[in-house]
Structure formats: C-alpha cells, structure tokens
C-alpha atoms as a PDB file:
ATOM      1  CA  UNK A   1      35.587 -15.046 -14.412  1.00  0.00           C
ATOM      2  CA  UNK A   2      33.409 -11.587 -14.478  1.00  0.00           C
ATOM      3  CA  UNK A   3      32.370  -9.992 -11.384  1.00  0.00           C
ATOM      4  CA  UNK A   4      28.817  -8.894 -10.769  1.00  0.00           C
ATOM      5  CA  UNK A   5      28.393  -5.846  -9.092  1.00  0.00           C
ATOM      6  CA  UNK A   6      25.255  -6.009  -7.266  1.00  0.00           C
ATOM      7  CA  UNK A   7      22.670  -3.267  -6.591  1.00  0.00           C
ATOM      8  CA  UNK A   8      22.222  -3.964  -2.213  1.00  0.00           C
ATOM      9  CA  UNK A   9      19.613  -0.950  -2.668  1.00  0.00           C
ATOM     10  CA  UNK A  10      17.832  -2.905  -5.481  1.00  0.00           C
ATOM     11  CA  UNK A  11      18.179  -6.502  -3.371  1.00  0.00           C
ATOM     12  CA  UNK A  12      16.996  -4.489  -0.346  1.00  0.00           C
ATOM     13  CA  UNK A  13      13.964  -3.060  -1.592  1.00  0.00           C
ATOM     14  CA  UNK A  14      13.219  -6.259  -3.116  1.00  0.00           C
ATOM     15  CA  UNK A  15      13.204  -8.401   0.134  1.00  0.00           C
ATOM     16  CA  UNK A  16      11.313  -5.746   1.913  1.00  0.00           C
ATOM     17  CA  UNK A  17       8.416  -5.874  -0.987  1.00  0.00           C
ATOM     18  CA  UNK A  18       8.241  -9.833  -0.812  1.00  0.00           C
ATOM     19  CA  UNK A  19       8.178  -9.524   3.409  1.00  0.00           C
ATOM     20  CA  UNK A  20       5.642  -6.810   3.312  1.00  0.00           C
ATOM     21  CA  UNK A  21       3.068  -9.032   0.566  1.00  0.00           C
ATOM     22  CA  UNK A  22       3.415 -11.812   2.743  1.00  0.00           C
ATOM     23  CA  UNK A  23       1.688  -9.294   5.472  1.00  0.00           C
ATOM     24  CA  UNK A  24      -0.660  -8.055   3.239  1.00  0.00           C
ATOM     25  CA  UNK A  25       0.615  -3.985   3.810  1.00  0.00           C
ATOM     26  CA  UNK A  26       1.948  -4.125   0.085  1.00  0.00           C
ATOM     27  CA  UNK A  27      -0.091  -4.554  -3.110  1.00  0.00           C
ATOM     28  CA  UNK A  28       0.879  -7.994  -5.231  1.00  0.00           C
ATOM     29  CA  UNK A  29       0.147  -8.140  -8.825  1.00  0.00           C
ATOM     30  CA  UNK A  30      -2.040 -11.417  -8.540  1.00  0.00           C
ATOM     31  CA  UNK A  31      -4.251  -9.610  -6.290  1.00  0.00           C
ATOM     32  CA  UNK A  32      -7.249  -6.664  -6.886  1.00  0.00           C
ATOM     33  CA  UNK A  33      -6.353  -3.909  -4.783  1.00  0.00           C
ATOM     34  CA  UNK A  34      -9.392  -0.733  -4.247  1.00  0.00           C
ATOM     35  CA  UNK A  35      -8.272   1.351  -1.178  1.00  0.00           C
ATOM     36  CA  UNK A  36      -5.310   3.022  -0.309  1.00  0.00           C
ATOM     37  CA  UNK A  37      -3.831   4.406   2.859  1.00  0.00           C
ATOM     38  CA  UNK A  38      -0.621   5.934   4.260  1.00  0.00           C
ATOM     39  CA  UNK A  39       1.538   4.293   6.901  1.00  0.00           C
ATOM     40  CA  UNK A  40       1.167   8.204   8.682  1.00  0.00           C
ATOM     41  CA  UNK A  41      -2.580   8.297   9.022  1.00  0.00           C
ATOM     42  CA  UNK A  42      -5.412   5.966   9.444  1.00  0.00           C
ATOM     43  CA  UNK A  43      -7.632   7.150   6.226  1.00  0.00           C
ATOM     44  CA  UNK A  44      -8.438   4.978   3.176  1.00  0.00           C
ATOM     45  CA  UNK A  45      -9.091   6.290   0.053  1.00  0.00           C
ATOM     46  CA  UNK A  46     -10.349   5.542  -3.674  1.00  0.00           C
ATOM     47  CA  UNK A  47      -6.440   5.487  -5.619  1.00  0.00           C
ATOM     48  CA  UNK A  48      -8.273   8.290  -7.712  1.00  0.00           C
ATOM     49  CA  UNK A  49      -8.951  10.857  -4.517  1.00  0.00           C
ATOM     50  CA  UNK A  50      -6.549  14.193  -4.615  1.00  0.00           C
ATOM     51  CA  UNK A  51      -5.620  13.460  -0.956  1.00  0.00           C
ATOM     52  CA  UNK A  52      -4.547   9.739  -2.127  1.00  0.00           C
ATOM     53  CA  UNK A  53      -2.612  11.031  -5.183  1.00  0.00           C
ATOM     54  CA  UNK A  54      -0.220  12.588  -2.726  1.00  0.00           C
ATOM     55  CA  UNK A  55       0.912   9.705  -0.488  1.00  0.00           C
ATOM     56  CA  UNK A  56       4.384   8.799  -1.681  1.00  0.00           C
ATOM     57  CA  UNK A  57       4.536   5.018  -3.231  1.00  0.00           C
ATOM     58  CA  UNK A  58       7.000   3.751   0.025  1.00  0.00           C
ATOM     59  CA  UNK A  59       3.594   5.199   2.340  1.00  0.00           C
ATOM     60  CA  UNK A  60       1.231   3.276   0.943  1.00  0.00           C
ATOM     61  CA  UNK A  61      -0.635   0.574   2.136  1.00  0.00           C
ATOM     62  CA  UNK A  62      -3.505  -0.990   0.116  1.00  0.00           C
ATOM     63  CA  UNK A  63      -6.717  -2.306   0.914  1.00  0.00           C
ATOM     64  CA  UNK A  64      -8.452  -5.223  -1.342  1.00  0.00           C
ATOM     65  CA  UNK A  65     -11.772  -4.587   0.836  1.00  0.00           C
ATOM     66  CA  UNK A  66     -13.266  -2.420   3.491  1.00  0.00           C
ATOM     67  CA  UNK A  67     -13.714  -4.980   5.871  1.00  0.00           C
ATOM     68  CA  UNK A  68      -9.445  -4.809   6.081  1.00  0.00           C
ATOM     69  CA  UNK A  69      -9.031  -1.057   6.321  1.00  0.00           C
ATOM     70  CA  UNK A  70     -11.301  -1.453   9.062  1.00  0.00           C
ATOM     71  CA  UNK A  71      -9.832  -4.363  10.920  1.00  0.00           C
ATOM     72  CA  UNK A  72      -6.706  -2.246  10.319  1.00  0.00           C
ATOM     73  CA  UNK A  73      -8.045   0.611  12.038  1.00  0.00           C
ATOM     74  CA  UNK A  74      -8.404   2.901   8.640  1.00  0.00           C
ATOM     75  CA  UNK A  75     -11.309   5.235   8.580  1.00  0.00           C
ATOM     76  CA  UNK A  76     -12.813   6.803   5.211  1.00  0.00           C
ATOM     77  CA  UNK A  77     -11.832   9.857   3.787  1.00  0.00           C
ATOM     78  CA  UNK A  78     -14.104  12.651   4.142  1.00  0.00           C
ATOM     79  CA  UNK A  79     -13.304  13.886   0.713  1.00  0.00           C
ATOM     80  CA  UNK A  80     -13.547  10.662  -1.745  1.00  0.00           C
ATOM     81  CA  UNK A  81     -16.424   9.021   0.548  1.00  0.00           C
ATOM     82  CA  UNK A  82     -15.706   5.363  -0.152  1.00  0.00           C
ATOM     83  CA  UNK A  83     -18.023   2.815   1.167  1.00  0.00           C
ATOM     84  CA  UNK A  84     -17.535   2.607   5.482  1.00  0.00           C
ATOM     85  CA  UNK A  85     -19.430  -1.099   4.756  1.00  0.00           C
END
C-alpha cells in the first residue's frame, strides 16, 4: 500500500478559503466581485487602482457592491474614486 504524503500547508489554506467564502471576506468563483480592500485599512478600491495593486492576495477582502464595503465599514479611496452609493 503507497503512502500519501500530504501538503498540511496546502489542506490549511484550503479550509481557511472555504471558512472565509462562507463569510463573504474571500472572493468565490461563482460570484462577481468589483471592490477590493485590505484586512489593515478600511478603503475600497477599483482591483485596477495603484494603491489596490499593492495589497498582498492573503489582505484582501472583496466587495461584490458598495452597499457591503459600507456595512463593513470601508470608505472609498481618494485616488480611484469608486462610487460612495
């Protein structure tokens, strides 16, 4: 009988994906997805802003709507000016 060495990293990071789409802090594939923020601030941004471009992938949290990076307590970036309604 073989052994399978398992990746706990890999099974980790998996887990913590499928908790964090069941909160709605992580983006699913099914889903449309048009602001992004970072876990360290309280900004949103278009994906394509400069300032968005630099939060690291494990940061971000994504926003299908304004209405939830407001109810979040996200505020829009100065720079990429997306919609505050």
């Amino acid at each position: 009988m073989k052994k399978v060495l398992v990746n706990t990293a890999l099974i980790s990071t998996l887990a913590i994906s499928l908790i964090l789409v069941g909160c709605g802090t992580k983006a699913a594939s099914s889903t449309v997805h048009t602001y992004v923020g970072s876990v360290n601030s309280t900004v949103y941004h278009y994906p394509s802003c400069a300032s968005a471009k630099k939060i690291k992938e494990a940061n971000q949290v994504w926003f299908s709507d304004v209405s939830d990076a407001k109810g979040a307590g996200y505020a829009p970036c100065k720079i990429c000016k997306p919609p505050i309604n």
